[in-house]
Protein backbone atom coordinates (compact mmCIF):
# COMPACT_ATOMS: atom_id res chain seq x y z
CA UNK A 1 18.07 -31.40 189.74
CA UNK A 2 16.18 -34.20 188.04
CA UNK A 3 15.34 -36.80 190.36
CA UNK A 4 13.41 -40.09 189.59
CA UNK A 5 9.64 -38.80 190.43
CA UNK A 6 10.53 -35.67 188.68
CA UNK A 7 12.53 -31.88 188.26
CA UNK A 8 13.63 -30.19 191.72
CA UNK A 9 13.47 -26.79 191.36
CA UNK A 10 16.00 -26.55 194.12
CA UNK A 11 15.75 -22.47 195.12
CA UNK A 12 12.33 -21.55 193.40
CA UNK A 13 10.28 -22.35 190.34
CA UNK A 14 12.22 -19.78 188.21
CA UNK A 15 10.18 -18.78 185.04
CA UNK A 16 10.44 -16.10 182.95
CA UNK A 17 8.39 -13.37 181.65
CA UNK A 18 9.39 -9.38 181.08
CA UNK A 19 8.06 -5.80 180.59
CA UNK A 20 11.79 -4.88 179.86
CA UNK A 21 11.72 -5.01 175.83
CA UNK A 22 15.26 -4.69 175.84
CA UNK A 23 15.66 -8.20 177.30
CA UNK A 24 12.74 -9.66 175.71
CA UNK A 25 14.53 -8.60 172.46
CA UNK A 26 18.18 -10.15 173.87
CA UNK A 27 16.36 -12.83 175.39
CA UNK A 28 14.10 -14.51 172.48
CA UNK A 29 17.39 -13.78 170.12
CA UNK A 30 18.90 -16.59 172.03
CA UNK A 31 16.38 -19.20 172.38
CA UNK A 32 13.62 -20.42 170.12
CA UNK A 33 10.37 -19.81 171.48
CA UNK A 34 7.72 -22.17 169.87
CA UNK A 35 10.41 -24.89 170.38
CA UNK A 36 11.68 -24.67 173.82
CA UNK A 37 8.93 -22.73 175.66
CA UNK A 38 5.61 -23.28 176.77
CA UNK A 39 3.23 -20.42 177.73
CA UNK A 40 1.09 -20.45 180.53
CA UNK A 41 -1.51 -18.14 182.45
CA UNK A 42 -0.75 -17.60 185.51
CA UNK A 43 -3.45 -19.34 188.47
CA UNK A 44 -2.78 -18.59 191.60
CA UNK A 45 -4.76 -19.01 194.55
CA UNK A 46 -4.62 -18.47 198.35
CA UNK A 47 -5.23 -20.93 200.77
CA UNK A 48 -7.09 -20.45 204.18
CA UNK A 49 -7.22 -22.89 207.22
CA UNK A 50 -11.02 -23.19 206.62
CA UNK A 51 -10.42 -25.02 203.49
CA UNK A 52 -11.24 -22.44 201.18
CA UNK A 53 -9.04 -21.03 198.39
CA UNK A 54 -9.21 -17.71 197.60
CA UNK A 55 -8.17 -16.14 193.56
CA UNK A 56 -4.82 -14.38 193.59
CA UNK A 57 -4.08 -11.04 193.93
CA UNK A 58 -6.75 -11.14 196.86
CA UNK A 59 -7.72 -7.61 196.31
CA UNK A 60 -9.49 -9.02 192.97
CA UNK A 61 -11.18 -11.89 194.73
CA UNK A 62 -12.59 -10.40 198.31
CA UNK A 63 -16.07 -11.32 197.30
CA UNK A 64 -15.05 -15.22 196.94
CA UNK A 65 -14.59 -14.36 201.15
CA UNK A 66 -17.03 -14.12 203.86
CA UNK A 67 -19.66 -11.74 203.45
CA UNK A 68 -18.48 -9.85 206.86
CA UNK A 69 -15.19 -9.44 204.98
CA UNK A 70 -16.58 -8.15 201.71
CA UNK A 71 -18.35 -5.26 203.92
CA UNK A 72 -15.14 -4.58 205.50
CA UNK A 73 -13.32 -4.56 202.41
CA UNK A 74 -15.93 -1.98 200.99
CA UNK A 75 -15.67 0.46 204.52
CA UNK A 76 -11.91 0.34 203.75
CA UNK A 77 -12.29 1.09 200.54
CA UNK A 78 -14.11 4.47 201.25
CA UNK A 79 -11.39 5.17 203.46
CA UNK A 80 -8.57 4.70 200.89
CA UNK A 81 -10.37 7.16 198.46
CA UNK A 82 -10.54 9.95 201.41
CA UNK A 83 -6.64 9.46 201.68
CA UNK A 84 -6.08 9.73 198.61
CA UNK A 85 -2.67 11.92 198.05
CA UNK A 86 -0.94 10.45 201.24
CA UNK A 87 2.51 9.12 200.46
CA UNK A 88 3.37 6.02 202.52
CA UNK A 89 6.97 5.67 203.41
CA UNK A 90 7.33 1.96 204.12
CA UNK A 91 6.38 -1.56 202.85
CA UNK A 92 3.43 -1.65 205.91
CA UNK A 93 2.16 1.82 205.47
CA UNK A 94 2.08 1.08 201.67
CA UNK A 95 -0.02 -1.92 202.03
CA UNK A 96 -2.25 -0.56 204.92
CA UNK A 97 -3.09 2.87 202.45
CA UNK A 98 -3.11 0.96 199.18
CA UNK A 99 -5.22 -2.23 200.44
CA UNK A 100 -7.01 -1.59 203.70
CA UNK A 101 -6.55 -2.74 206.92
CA UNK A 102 -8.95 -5.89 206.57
CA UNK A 103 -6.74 -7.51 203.50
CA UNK A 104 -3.66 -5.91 205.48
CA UNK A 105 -4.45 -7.88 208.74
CA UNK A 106 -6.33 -10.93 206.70
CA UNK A 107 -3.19 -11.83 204.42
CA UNK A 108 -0.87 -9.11 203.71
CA UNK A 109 1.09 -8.45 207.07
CA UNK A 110 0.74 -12.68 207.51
CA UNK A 111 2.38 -13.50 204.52
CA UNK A 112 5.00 -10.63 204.19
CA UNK A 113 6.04 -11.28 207.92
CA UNK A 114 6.54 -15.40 206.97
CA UNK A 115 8.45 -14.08 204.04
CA UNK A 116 10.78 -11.21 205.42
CA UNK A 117 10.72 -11.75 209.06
CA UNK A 118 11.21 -8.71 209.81
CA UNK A 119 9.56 -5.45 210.57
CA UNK A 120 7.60 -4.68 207.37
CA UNK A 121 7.30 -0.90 209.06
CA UNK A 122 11.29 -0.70 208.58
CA UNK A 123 11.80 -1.95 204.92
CA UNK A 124 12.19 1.10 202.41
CA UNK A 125 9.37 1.15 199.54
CA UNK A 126 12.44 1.71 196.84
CA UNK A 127 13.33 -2.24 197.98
CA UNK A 128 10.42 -3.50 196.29
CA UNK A 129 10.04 -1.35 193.09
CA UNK A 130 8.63 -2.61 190.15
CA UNK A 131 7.38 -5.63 192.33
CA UNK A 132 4.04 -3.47 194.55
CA UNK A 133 0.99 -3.55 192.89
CA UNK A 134 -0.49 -0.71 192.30
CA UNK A 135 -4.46 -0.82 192.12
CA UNK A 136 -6.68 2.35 192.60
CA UNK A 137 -9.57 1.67 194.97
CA UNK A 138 -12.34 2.07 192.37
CA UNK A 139 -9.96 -1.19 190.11
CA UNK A 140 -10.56 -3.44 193.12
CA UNK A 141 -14.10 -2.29 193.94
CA UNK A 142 -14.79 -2.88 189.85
CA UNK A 143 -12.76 -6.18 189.88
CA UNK A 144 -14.83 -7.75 192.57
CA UNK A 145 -17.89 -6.53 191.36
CA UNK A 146 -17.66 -7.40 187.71
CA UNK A 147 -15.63 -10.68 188.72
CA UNK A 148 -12.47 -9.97 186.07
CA UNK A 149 -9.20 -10.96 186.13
CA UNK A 150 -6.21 -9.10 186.33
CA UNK A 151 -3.69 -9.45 183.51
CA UNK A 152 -1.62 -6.59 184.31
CA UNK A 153 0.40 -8.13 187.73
CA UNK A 154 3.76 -9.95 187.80
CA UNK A 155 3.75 -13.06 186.48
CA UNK A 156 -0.05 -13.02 185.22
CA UNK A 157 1.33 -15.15 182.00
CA UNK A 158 4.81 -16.13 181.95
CA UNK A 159 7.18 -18.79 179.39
CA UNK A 160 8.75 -21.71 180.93
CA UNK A 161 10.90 -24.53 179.28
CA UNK A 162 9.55 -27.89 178.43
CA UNK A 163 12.48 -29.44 179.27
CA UNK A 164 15.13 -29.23 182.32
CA UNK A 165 13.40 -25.55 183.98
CA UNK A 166 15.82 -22.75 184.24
CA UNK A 167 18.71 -24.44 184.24
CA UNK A 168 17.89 -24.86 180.17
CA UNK A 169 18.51 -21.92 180.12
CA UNK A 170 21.92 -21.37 181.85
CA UNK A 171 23.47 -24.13 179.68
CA UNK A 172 21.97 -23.05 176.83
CA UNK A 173 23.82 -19.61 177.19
CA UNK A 174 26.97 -21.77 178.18
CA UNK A 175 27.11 -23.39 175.06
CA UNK A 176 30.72 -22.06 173.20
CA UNK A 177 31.91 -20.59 176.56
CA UNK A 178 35.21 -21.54 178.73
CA UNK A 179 33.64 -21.71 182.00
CA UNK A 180 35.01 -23.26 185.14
CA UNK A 181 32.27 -24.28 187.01
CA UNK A 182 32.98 -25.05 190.87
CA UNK A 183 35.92 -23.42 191.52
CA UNK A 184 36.77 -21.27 194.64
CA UNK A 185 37.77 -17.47 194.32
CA UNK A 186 40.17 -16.75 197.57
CA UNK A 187 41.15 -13.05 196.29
CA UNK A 188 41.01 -10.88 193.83
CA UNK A 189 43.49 -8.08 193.51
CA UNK A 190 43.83 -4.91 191.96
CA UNK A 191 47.14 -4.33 190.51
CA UNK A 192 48.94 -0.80 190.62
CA UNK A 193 49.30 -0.51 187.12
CA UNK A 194 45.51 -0.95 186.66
CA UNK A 195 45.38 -4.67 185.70
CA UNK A 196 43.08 -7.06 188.54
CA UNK A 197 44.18 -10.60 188.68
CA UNK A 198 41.89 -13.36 190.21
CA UNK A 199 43.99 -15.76 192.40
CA UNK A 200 46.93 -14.89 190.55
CA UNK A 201 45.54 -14.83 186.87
CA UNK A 202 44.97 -11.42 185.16
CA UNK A 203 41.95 -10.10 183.80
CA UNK A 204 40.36 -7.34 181.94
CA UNK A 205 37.63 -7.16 183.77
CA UNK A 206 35.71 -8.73 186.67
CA UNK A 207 32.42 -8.96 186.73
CA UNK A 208 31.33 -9.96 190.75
CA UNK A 209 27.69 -11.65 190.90
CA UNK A 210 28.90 -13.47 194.26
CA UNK A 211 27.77 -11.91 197.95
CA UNK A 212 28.94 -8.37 198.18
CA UNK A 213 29.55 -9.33 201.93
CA UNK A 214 32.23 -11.69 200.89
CA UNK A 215 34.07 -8.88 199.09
CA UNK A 216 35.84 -6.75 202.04
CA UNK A 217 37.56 -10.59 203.05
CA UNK A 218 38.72 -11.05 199.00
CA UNK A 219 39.44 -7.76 197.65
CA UNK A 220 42.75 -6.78 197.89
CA UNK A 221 44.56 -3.22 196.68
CA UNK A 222 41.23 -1.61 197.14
CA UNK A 223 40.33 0.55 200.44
CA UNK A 224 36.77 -1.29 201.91
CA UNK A 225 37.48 -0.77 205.33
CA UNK A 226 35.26 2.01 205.84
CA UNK A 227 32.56 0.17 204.15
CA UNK A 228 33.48 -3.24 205.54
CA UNK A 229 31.43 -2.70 209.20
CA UNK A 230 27.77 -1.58 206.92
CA UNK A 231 28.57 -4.55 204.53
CA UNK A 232 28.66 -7.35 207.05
CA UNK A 233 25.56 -5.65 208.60
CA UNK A 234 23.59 -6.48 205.72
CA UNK A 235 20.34 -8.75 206.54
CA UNK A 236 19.04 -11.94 204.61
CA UNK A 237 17.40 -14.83 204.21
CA UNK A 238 17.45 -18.38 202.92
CA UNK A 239 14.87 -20.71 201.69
CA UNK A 240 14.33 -24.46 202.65
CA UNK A 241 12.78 -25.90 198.93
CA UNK A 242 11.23 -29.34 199.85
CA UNK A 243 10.32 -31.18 196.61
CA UNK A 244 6.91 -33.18 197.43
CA UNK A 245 4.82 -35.54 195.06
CA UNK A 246 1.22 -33.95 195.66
CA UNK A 247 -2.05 -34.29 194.15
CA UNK A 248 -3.38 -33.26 191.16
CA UNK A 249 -4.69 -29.40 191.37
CA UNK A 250 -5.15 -26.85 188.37
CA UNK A 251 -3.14 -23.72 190.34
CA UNK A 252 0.73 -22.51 189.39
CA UNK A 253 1.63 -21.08 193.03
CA UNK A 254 -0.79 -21.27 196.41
CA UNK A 255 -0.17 -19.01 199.27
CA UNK A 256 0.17 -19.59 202.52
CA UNK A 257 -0.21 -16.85 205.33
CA UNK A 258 -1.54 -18.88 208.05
CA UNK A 259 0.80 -19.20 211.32
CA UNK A 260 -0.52 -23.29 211.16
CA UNK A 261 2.25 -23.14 208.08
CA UNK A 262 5.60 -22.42 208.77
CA UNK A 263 5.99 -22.61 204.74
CA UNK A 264 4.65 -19.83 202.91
CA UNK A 265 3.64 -21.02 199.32
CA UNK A 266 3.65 -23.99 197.47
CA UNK A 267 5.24 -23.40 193.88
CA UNK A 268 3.19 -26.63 191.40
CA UNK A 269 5.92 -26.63 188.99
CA UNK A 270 4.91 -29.65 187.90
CA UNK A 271 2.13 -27.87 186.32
CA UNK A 272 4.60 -25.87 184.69
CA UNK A 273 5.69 -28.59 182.32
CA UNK A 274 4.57 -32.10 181.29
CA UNK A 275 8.44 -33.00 181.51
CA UNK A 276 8.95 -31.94 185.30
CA UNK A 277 7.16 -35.33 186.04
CA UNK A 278 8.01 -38.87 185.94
CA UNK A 279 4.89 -40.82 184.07
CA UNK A 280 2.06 -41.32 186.74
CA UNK A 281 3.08 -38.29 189.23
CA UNK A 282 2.66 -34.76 190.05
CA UNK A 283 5.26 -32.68 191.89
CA UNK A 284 5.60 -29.32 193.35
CA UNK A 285 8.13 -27.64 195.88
CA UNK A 286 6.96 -26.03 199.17
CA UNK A 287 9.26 -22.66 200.27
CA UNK A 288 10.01 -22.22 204.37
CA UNK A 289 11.97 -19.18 204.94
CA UNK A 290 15.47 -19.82 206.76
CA UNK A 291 16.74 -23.80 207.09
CA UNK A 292 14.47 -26.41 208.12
CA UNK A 293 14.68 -29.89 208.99
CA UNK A 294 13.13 -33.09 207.34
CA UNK A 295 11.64 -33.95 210.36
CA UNK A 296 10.19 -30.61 210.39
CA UNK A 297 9.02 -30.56 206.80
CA UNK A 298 7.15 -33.65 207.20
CA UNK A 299 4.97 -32.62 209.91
CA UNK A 300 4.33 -29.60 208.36
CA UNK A 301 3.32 -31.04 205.22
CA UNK A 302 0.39 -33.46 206.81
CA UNK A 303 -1.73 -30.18 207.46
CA UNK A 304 -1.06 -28.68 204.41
CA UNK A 305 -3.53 -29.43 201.14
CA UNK A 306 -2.78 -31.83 197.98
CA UNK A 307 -1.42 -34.82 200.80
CA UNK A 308 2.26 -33.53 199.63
CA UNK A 309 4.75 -36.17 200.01
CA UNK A 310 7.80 -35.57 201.55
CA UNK A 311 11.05 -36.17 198.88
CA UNK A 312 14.00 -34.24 199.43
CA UNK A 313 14.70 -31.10 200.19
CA UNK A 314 17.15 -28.05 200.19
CA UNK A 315 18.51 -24.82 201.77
CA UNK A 316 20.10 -22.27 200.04
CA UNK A 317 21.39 -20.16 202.38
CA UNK A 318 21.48 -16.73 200.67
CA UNK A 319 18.04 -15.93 198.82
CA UNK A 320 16.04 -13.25 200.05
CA UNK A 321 18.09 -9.82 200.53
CA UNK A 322 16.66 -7.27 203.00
CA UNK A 323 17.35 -3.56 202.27
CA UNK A 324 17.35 -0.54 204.91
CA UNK A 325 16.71 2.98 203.90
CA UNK A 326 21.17 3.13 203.25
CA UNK A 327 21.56 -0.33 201.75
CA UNK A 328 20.83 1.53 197.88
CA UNK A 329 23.53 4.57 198.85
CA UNK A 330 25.96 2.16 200.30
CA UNK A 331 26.24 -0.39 197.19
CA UNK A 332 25.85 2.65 195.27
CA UNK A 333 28.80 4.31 196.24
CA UNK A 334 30.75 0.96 196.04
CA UNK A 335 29.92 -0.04 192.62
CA UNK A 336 31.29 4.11 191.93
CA UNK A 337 34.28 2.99 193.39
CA UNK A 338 34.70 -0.83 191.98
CA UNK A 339 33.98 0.54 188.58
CA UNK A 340 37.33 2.76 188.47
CA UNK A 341 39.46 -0.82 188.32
CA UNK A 342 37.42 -2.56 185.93
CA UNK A 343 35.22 -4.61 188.63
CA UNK A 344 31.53 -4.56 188.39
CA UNK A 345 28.69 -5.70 190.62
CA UNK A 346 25.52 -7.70 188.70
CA UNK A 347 23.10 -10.25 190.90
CA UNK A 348 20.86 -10.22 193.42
CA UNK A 349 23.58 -10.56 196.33
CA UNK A 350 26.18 -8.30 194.47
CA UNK A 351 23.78 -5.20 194.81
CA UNK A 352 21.53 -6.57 197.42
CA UNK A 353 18.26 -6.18 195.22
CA UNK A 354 15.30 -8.48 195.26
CA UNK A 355 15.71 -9.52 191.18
CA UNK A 356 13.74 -11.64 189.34
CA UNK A 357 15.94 -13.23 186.52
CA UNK A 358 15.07 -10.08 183.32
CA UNK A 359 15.59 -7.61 186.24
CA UNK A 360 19.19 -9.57 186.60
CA UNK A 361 19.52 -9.76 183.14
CA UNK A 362 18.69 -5.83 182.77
CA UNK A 363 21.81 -5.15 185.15
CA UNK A 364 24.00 -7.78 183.33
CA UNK A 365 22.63 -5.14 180.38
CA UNK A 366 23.72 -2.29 181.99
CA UNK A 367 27.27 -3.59 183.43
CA UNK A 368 28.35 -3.82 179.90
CA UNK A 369 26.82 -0.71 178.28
CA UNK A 370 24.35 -2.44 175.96
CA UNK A 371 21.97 -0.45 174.32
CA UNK A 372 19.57 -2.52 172.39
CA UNK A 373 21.21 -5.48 173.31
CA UNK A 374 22.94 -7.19 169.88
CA UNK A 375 25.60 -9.30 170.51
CA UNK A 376 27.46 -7.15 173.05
CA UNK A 377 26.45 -9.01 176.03
């Protein structure tokens, strides 16, 4: 949403970046690099209440902490080379055996706990794949010691557009397309003789990026009921996104895992691009799990740093899926069963994975069958 002191990145700061080369290939087919994009490096930071701002991922930076930290750091260390071989088999065991306690208890449980709100003990490790970092303990002892930087995370160096963020690039894949934009779906039905029609007009195919909770309530000549019960169990969360005018600062995202914040990072997009300000201003949007008020907001933002300035803000109700150990076999098994009458599932919400946008772009990929991309999809 542009807005007069700059570009409200209403759910997120969305850029892009993949290790998928299959949508790298489909992706940079379709937009011109040099001409729309800008590159940038990723610099990240977290933030502590005593002021100081630590280099992101933490496990690279321990030695910019208190020296009683560092030695704790080091202890754990030693301990995650004797357990070497141990599988963990959940998000908190993972981070416990792959970081150490000290960065577990310092940041890690903190942060997650803001983010998830929920017990990190329950969530499956197959939730977050592709997302965990993965360092050995002798990486993080090296990192710290020889003071590198990691290149090799999510995100370390990522393309955004110079103009208009993300939503570039959803109406630049628009262009030459019939779509009807704000219209309500009230059922879709699959006919007998195979055919599915969409509140009355027929179809070849359906492709459902919508919440898979929804479907049960819209579906019609297709059996849910003995799904319907584990579907509306499904657990999520929004995000509040309050756009703020803040001071000038070199970083890209700051984290926040403090209980003084009830937000948990601030995303600078308008270090992202010179064209996400208005002449004179910086912006960036702070992220509070769940809905919050602008009363709320606004006392939260006098403790936090960069003076932000409250503007306007936003809740998106549906942005942060949670997965159980049966959430994968239970979208599984009805994407099997949608995929018989020409209906598939793609999004975030339709198969209740935590995508980035090439990870949804990868299942958009697969929903069609396209192998090395071309003009199929």
């Amino acid at each position: 949403e542009r807005l007069d002191e700059g570009l409200f990145h209403v759910c997120g700061g969305h850029v892009f970046n993949t290790k998928d080369e299959q949508v790298s290939k489909w992706f940079w087919t379709r937009f011109n690099r040099d001409r729309d994009f800008l590159k940038a490096m990723r610099n990240s930071a977290i933030a502590f209440d005593d002021g100081r701002f630590v280099g992101y991922p933490i496990e690279n930076h321990v030695y910019q902490l208190p020296d009683a930290i560092w030695q704790s750091f080091c202890s754990d260390l030693e301990q995650i080379e004797m357990g070497a071989g141990f599988a963990p088999t959940n998000f908190a065991d993972f981070l416990r055996m792959r970081f150490g306690e000290t960065l577990y208890e310092l940041y890690f449980k903190p942060y997650n706990a803001k983010v998830w709100r929920c017990d990190l003990s329950e969530v499956p490790l197959e939730w977050l794949s592709g997302k965990l970092p993965m360092p050995t303990a002798e990486e993080m002892r090296r990192a710290n010691q020889e003071k590198t930087e990691e290149t090799s995370f999510v995100h370390s160096s990522f393309w955004y557009e110079k103009h208009g963020g993300s939503q570039f690039v959803a109406d630049t894949l628009a262009k030459g397309l019939s779509v009807r934009y704000e219209t309500d779906v009230s059922r879709i039905q699959v006919k007998r003789d195979g055919g599915v029609e969409v509140d009355g007009e027929r179809f070849d195919r359906v492709v459902f990026c919508g919440n898979v909770k929804f479907l049960p309530q819209l579906l019609e000549g297709v059996d849910l009921r003995g799904m319907a019960k584990e579907l509306d169990a499904l657990q999520s969360h929004g995000t509040t996104a309050a756009f703020c005018e803040i001071d000038r600062n070199p970083y890209s995202w700051v984290y926040q895992p403090s209980d003084r914040h009830d937000s948990h990072r601030i995303i600078c997009t308008g270090n992202f691009a010179p064209s996400n300000n208005a002449e004179g201003h910086m912006t960036a949007t702070v992220e509070f799990t769940d809905e919050v008020s602008d009363d709320t907001i606004r006392r939260q933002l006098a403790r936090m740093p960069f003076h932000p300035r409250f503007i306007k803000s936003h809740f998106s109700e549906c942005s942060y899926p949670i997965q159980t150990a049966q959430t994968r076999d239970l979208v599984f098994h009805l994407k099997t069963l949608l995929s018989q009458f020409g209906i598939s599932l793609v999004g975030r919400f339709a198969e209740w994975e935590y995508y980035n946008m090439d990870a949804a772009m990868a299942s958009a990929m697969r929903a069609v069958g396209c192998d090395g991309c071309g003009d199929k999809l």
